[in-house]
Protein backbone atom coordinates (compact mmCIF):
# COMPACT_ATOMS: atom_id res chain seq x y z
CA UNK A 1 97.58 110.97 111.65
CA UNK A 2 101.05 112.60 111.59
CA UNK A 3 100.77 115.21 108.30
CA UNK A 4 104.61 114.76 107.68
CA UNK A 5 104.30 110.79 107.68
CA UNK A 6 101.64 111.55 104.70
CA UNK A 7 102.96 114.42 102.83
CA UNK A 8 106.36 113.48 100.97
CA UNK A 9 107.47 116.74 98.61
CA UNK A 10 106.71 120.55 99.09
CA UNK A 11 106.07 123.27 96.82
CA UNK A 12 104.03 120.86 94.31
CA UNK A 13 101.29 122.73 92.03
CA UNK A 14 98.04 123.13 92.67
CA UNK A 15 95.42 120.28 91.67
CA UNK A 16 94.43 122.41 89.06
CA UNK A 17 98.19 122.76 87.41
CA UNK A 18 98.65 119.38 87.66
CA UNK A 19 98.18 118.33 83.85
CA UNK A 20 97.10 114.61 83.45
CA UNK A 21 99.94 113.40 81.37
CA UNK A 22 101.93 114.17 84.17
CA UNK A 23 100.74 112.88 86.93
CA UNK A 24 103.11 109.77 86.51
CA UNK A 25 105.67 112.28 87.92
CA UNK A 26 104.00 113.05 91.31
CA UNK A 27 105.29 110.48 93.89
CA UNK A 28 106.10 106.88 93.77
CA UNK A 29 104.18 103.49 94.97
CA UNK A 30 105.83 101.51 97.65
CA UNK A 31 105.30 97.70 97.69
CA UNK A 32 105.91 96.89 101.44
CA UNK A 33 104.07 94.83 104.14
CA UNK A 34 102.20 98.20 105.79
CA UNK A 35 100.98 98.61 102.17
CA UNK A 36 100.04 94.95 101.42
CA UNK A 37 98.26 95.11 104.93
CA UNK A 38 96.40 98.18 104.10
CA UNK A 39 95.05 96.85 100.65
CA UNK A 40 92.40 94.79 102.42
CA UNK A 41 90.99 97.86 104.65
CA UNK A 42 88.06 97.62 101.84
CA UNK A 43 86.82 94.31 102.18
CA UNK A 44 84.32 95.22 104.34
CA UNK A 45 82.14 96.51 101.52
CA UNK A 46 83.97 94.70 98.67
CA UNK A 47 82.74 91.25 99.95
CA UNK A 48 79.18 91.13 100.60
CA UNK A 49 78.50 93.08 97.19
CA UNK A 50 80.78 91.02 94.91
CA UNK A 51 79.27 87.78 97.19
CA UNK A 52 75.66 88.84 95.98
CA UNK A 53 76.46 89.09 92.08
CA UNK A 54 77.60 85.52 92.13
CA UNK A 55 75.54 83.68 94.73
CA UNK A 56 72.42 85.70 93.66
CA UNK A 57 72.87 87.27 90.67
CA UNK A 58 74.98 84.30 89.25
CA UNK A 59 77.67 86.54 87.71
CA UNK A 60 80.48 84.85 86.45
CA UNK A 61 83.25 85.65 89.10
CA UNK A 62 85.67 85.44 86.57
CA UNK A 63 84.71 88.72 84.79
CA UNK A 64 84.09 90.19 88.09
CA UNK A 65 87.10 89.78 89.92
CA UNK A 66 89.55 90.19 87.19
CA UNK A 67 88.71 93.29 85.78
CA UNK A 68 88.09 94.92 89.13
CA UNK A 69 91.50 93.54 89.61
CA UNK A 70 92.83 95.24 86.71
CA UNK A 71 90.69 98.80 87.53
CA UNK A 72 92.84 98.74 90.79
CA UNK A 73 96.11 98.00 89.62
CA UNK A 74 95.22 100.98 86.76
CA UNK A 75 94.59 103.52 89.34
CA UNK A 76 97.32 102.64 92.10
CA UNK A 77 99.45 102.80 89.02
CA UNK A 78 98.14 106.46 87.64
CA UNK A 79 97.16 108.40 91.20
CA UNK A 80 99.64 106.51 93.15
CA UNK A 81 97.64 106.96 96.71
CA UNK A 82 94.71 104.39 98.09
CA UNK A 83 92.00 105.89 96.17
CA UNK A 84 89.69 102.48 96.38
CA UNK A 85 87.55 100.89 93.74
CA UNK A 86 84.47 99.58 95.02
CA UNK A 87 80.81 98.22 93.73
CA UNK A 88 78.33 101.18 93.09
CA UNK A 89 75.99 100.58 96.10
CA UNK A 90 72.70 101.76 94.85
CA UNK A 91 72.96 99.72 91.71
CA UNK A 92 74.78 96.36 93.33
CA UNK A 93 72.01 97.00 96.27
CA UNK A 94 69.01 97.15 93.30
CA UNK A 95 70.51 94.48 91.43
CA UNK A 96 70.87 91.98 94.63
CA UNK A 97 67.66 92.80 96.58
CA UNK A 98 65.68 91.34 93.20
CA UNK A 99 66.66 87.86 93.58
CA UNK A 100 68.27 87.50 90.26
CA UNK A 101 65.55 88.57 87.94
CA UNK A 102 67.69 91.09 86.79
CA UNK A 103 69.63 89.48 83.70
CA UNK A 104 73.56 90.04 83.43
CA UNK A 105 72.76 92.40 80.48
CA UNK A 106 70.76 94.38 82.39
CA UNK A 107 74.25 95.26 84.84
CA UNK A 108 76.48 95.34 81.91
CA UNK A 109 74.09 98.30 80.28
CA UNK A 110 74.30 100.22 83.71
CA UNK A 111 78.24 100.07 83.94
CA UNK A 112 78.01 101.21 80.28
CA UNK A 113 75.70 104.39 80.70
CA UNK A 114 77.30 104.94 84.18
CA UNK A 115 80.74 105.02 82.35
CA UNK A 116 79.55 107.10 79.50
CA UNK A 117 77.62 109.31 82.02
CA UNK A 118 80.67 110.43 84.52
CA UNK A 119 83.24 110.70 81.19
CA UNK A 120 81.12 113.07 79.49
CA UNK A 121 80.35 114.99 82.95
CA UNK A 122 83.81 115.14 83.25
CA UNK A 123 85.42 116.09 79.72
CA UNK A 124 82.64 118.96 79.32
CA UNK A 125 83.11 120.09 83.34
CA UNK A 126 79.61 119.58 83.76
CA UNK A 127 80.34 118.12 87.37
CA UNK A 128 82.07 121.50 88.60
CA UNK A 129 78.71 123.00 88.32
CA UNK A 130 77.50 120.85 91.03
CA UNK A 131 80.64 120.37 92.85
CA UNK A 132 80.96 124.75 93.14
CA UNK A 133 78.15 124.33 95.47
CA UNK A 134 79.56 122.13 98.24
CA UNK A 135 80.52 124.19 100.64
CA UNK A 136 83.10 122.39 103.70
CA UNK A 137 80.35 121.97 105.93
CA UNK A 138 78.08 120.05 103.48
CA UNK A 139 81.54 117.95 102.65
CA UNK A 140 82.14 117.00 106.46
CA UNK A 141 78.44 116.43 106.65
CA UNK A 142 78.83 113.62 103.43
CA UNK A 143 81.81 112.26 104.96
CA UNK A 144 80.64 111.86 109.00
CA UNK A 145 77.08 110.23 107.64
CA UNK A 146 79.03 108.06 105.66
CA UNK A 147 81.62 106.84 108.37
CA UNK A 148 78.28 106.62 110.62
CA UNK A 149 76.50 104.51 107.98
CA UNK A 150 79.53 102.06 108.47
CA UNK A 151 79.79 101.57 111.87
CA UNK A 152 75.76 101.05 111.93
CA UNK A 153 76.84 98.07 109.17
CA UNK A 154 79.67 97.26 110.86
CA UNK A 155 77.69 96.38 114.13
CA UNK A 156 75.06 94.39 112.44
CA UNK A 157 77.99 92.27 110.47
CA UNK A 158 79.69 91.71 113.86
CA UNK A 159 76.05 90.49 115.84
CA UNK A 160 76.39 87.72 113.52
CA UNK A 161 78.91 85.96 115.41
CA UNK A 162 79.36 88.15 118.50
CA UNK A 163 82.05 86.60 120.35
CA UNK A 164 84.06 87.19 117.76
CA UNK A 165 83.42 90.65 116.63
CA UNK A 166 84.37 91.47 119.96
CA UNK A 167 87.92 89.52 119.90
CA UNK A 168 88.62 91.18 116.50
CA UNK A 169 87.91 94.73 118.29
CA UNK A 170 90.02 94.25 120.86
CA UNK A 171 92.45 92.54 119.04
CA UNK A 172 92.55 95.30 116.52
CA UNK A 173 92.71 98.31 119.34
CA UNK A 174 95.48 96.90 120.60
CA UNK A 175 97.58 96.28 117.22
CA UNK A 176 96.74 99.39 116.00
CA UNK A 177 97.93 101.44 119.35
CA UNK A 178 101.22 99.26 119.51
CA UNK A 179 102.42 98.72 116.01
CA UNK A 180 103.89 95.75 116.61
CA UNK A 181 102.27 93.79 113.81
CA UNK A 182 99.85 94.69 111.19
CA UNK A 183 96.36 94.72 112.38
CA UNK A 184 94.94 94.14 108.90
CA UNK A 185 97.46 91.13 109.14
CA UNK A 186 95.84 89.67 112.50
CA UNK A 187 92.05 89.92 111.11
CA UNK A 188 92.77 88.21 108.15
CA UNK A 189 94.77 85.00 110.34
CA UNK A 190 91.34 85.19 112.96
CA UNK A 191 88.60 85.07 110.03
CA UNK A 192 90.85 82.18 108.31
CA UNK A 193 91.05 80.00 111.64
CA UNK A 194 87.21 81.04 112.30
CA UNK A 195 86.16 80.28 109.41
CA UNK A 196 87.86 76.70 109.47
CA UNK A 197 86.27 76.22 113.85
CA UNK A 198 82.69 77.62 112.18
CA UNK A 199 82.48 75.35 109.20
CA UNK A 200 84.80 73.09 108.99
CA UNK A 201 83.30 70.65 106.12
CA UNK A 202 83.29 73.49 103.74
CA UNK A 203 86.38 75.07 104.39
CA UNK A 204 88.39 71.26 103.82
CA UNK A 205 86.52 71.63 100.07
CA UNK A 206 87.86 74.81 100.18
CA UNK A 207 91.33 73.77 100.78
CA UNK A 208 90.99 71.00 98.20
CA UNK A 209 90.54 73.55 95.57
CA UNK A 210 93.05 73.40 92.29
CA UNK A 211 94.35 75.58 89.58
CA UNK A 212 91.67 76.21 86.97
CA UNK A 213 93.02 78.58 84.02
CA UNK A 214 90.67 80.67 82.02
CA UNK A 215 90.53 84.17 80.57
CA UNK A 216 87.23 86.63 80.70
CA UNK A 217 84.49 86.15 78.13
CA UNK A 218 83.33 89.53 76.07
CA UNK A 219 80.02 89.85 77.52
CA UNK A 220 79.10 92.49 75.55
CA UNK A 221 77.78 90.33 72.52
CA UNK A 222 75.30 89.40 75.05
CA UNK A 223 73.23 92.67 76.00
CA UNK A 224 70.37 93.54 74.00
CA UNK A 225 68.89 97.13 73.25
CA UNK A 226 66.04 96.42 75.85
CA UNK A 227 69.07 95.00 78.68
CA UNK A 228 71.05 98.80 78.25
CA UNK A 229 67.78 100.85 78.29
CA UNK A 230 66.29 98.92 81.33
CA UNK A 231 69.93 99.07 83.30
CA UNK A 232 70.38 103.02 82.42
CA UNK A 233 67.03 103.72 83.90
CA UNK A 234 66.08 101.28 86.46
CA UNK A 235 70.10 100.94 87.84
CA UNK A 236 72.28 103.69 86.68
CA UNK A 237 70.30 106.89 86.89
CA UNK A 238 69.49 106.58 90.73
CA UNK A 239 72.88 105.93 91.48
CA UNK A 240 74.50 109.21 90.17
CA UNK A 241 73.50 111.51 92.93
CA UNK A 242 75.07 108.94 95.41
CA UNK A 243 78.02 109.03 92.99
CA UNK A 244 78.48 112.99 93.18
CA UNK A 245 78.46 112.81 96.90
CA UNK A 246 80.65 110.32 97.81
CA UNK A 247 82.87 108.94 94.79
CA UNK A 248 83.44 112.32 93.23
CA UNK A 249 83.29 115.33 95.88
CA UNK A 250 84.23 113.38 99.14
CA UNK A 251 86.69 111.66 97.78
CA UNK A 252 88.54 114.19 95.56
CA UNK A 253 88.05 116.21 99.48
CA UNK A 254 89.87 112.96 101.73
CA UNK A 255 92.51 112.35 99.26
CA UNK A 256 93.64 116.01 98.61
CA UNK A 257 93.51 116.26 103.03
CA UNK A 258 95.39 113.21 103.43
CA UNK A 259 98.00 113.06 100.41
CA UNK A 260 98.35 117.30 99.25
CA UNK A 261 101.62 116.44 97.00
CA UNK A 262 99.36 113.73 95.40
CA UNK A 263 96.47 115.92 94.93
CA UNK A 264 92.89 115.13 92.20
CA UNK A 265 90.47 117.30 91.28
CA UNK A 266 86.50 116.42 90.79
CA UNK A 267 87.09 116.32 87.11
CA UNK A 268 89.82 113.64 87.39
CA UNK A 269 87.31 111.29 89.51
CA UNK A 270 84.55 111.37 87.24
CA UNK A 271 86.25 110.77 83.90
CA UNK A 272 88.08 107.61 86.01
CA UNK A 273 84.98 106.64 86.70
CA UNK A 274 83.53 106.66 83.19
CA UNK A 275 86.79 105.16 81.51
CA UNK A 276 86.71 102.63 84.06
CA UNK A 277 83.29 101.31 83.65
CA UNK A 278 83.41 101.48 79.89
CA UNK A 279 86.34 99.29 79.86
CA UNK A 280 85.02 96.80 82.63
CA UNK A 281 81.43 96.19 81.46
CA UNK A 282 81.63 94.58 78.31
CA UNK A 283 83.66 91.86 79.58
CA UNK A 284 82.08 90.60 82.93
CA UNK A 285 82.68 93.74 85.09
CA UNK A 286 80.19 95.15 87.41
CA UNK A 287 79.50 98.75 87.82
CA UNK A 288 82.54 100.27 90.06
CA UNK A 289 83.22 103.84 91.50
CA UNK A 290 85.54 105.33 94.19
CA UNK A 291 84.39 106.22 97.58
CA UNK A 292 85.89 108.25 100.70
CA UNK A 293 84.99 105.18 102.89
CA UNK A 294 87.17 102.80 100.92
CA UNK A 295 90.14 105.45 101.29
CA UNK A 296 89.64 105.61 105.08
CA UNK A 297 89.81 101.88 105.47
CA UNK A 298 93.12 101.31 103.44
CA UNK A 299 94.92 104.36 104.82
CA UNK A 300 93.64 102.98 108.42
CA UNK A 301 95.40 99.37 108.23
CA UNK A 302 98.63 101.39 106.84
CA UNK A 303 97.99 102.09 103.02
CA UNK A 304 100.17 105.59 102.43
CA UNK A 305 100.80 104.92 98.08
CA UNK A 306 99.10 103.13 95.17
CA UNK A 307 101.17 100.71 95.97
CA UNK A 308 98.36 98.73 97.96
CA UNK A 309 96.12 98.78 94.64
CA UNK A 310 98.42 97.37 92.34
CA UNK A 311 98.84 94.32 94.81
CA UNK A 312 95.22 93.93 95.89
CA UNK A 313 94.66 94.00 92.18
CA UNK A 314 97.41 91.40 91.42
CA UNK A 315 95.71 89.23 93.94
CA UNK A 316 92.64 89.49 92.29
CA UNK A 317 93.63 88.81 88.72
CA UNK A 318 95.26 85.43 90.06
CA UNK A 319 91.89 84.46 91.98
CA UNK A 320 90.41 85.46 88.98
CA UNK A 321 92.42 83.66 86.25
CA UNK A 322 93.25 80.51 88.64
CA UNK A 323 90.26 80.47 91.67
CA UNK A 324 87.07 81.46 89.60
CA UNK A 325 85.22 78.31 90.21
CA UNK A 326 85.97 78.20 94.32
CA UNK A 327 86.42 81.88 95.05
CA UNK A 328 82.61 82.33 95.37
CA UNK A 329 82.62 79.60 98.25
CA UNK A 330 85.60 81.61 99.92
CA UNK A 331 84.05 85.10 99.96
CA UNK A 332 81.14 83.12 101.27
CA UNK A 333 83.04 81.38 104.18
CA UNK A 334 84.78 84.27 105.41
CA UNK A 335 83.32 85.41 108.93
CA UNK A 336 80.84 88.53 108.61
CA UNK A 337 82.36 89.26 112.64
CA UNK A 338 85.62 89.97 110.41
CA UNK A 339 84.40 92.00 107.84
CA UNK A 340 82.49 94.05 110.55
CA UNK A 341 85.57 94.63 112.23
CA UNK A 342 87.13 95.58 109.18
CA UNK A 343 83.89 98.03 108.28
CA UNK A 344 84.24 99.89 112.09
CA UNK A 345 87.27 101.05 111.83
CA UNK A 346 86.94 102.68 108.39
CA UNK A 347 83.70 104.51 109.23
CA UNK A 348 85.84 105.28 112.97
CA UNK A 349 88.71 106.53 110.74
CA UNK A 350 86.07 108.39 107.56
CA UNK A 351 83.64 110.17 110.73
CA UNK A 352 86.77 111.40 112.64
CA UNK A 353 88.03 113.41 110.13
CA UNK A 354 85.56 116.14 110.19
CA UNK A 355 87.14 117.25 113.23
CA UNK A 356 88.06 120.53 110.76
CA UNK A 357 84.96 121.67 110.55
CA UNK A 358 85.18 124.52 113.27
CA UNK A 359 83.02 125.79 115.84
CA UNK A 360 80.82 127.92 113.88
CA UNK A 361 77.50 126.96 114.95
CA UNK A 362 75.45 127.30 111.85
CA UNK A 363 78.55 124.97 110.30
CA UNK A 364 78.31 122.70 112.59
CA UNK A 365 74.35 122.50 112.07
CA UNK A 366 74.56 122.13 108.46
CA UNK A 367 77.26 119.13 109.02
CA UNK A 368 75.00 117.24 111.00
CA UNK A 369 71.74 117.72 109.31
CA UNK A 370 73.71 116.86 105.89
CA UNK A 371 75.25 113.53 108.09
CA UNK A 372 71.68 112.69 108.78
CA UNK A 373 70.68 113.27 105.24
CA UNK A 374 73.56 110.94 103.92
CA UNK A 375 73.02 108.39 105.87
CA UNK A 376 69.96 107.33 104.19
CA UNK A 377 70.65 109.21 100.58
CA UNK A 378 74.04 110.95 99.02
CA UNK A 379 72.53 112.78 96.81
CA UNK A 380 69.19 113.66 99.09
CA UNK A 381 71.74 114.49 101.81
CA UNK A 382 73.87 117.01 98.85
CA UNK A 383 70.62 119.34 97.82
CA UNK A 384 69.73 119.24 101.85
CA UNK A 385 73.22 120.16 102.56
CA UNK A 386 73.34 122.65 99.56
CA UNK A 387 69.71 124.64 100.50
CA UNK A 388 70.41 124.79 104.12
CA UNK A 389 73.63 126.16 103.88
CA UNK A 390 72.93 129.27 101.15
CA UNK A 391 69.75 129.76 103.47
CA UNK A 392 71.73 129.93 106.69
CA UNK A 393 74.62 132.38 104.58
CA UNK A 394 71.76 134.82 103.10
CA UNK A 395 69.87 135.49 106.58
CA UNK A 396 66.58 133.29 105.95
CA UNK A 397 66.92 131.29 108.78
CA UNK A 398 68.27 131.33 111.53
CA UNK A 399 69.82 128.31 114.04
């Protein structure tokens, strides 16, 4: 990726002298096709996860979609480059893999203490304590297990249908290397037709689908005590050291590579997080976070501003508002082949760009035993990455 295609002003201030109040002045969104094709370069993990809460969770989508709508459209407004919002794994993994006997309470509790959580680690700067410790090598080592986490998904999503995971490779390689046409543009036209040639019947209800106003409900009325205990300790609290690694440190690392004259800082990502989720829970939302992989896959289709959040956000206020009732059925159609296409080439784009790391062997070492790490735990992966580095620095071992 061409630096001077990314970075649009010199001699800006250090993320650090940035104050927040005016970070409105740094930049400007653009609203163009390569952006509008680059807001879908999540959907690979947006899908499935938002597809679970309503087909097993049975989640309102209504509350789901429109105020993760409405957390995109905030940030692409304030940080004006792709910084993606995406489902917390750990806890939208938990909360699926029970079959529904988790109540909608029970997730509005976790987005609650997982929004009070990252504010408060933020206002006080609790999370530079932990941040101080990663070291570039343990960095590269969350970002390369995460991109290498995706393609493993990615691969499994396109097995589903394998004729046309392959088409949507090729077909992808070949629009990204000649420009001609947005790739993100071509996947989107091949899962619609597929989706019509693999289930026809469905689709044609799909189609006759009409306009169906309403607004979100407040939620909030309907968590008990026993719903916000049992979500902050069975569903928030294991997904905070996932959170450090890749929504806070990761991504603060990608974004300030990729977009320098648009720079964040570790504190700005966690109190987003926290203001986020304490604005989205009580009224339908599920718990949300940012992520390095979500960045890789909008800047990949041809994201460059914020400008691709505010109109994937749009879009998903108007399913939201209008769609609610049939949008569940259209996540649900969509080919998996697709969204594994969509999936590769964000983990391709996240894993190549720990290139930087150097040749230093015991770098190098600590990258790859931290990818290992990451690919099964963030946060395992982070005190791995954090031990074996200060061990290698101070003599005790040697590699």
């Amino acid at each position: 990726m061409d630096a001077a295609e990314l970075v649009a002003t010199a001699d800006v201030p250090l993320p650090e002298t940035v104050p927040w109040h005016r970070r409105w002045s740094l930049g400007r969104n653009v609203y163009d096709h390569r952006e509008l094709a680059g807001a879908f370069g999540d959907l690979g993990t947006l899908i499935p996860f938002v597809l679970g809460y309503i087909a097993v969770m049975k989640i309102d989508p209504l509350g789901i979609l429109f105020m993760f709508g409405l957390s995109e459209l905030a940030v692409g407004l304030y940080y004006k480059t792709p910084i993606p919002v995406q489902p917390m794994k750990a806890i939208g993994g938990m909360a699926i893999a029970s079959g529904g006997a988790m109540s909608a309470g029970a997730i509005c509790g976790a987005g609650l203490f997982t929004g009070l959580a990252w504010l408060l680690l933020g206002a006080t700067r609790t999370v530079d304590l932990a941040t101080k410790l990663a070291a570039k090598p343990i960095i590269r080592g969350i970002v390369l297990g995460l991109g290498l986490l995706f393609i493993t998904e990615s691969i499994k999503l396109m097995l589903v249908t394998p004729w046309l995971g392959a088409f949507g490779l090729v077909l992808t390689f070949a629009l990204l290397t000649f420009q001609r046409f947005p790739a993100m543009f071509a996947l989107l036209i091949l899962g619609t037709v597929a989706m019509f040639a693999l289930d026809p019947m469905h689709a044609k209800t799909l189609l006759a689908a009409r306009p169906a106003f309403r607004i979100p409900e407040f939620t909030f009325a309907r968590m008990s005590w026993t719903d916000f205990v049992f979500g902050s300790i069975v569903l928030a609290i294991p997904q905070l050291p996932l959170t450090i690694g890749n929504a806070v440190i990761a991504i603060r690392a990608e974004n300030n590579e990729l977009f320098p004259d648009r720079p964040v800082t570790d504190r700005m990502m966690a109190i987003s997080q926290g203001i986020m989720n304490l604005v989205t829970a009580p009224f339908g939302g599920i718990p949300l976070c940012h992520g390095a992989g979500g960045m890789a896959g909008h800047v990949r289709f041809g994201a460059r501003t914020g400008g691709s959040l505010v109109m994937l956000g749009a879009i998903m206020m108007g399913l939201a508002l209008f769609f609610s009732d049939s949008v569940g059925l259209l996540f649900q159609l969509f080919p998996k082949a697709v969204l594994g296409v969509i999936l590769f080439f964000a983990g391709a784009e996240l894993a190549i760009t720990t290139k930087d790391v150097g040749s230093k062997k015991e770098d190098v070492y600590v990258m790859l035993v931290v990818a290992g790490f990451a690919m099964w735990n963030m946060g395992a992966a982070f005190l791995a990455g954090v031990v074996l580095y200060q061990a290698l620095r101070r003599g005790w071992v040697r590699v």
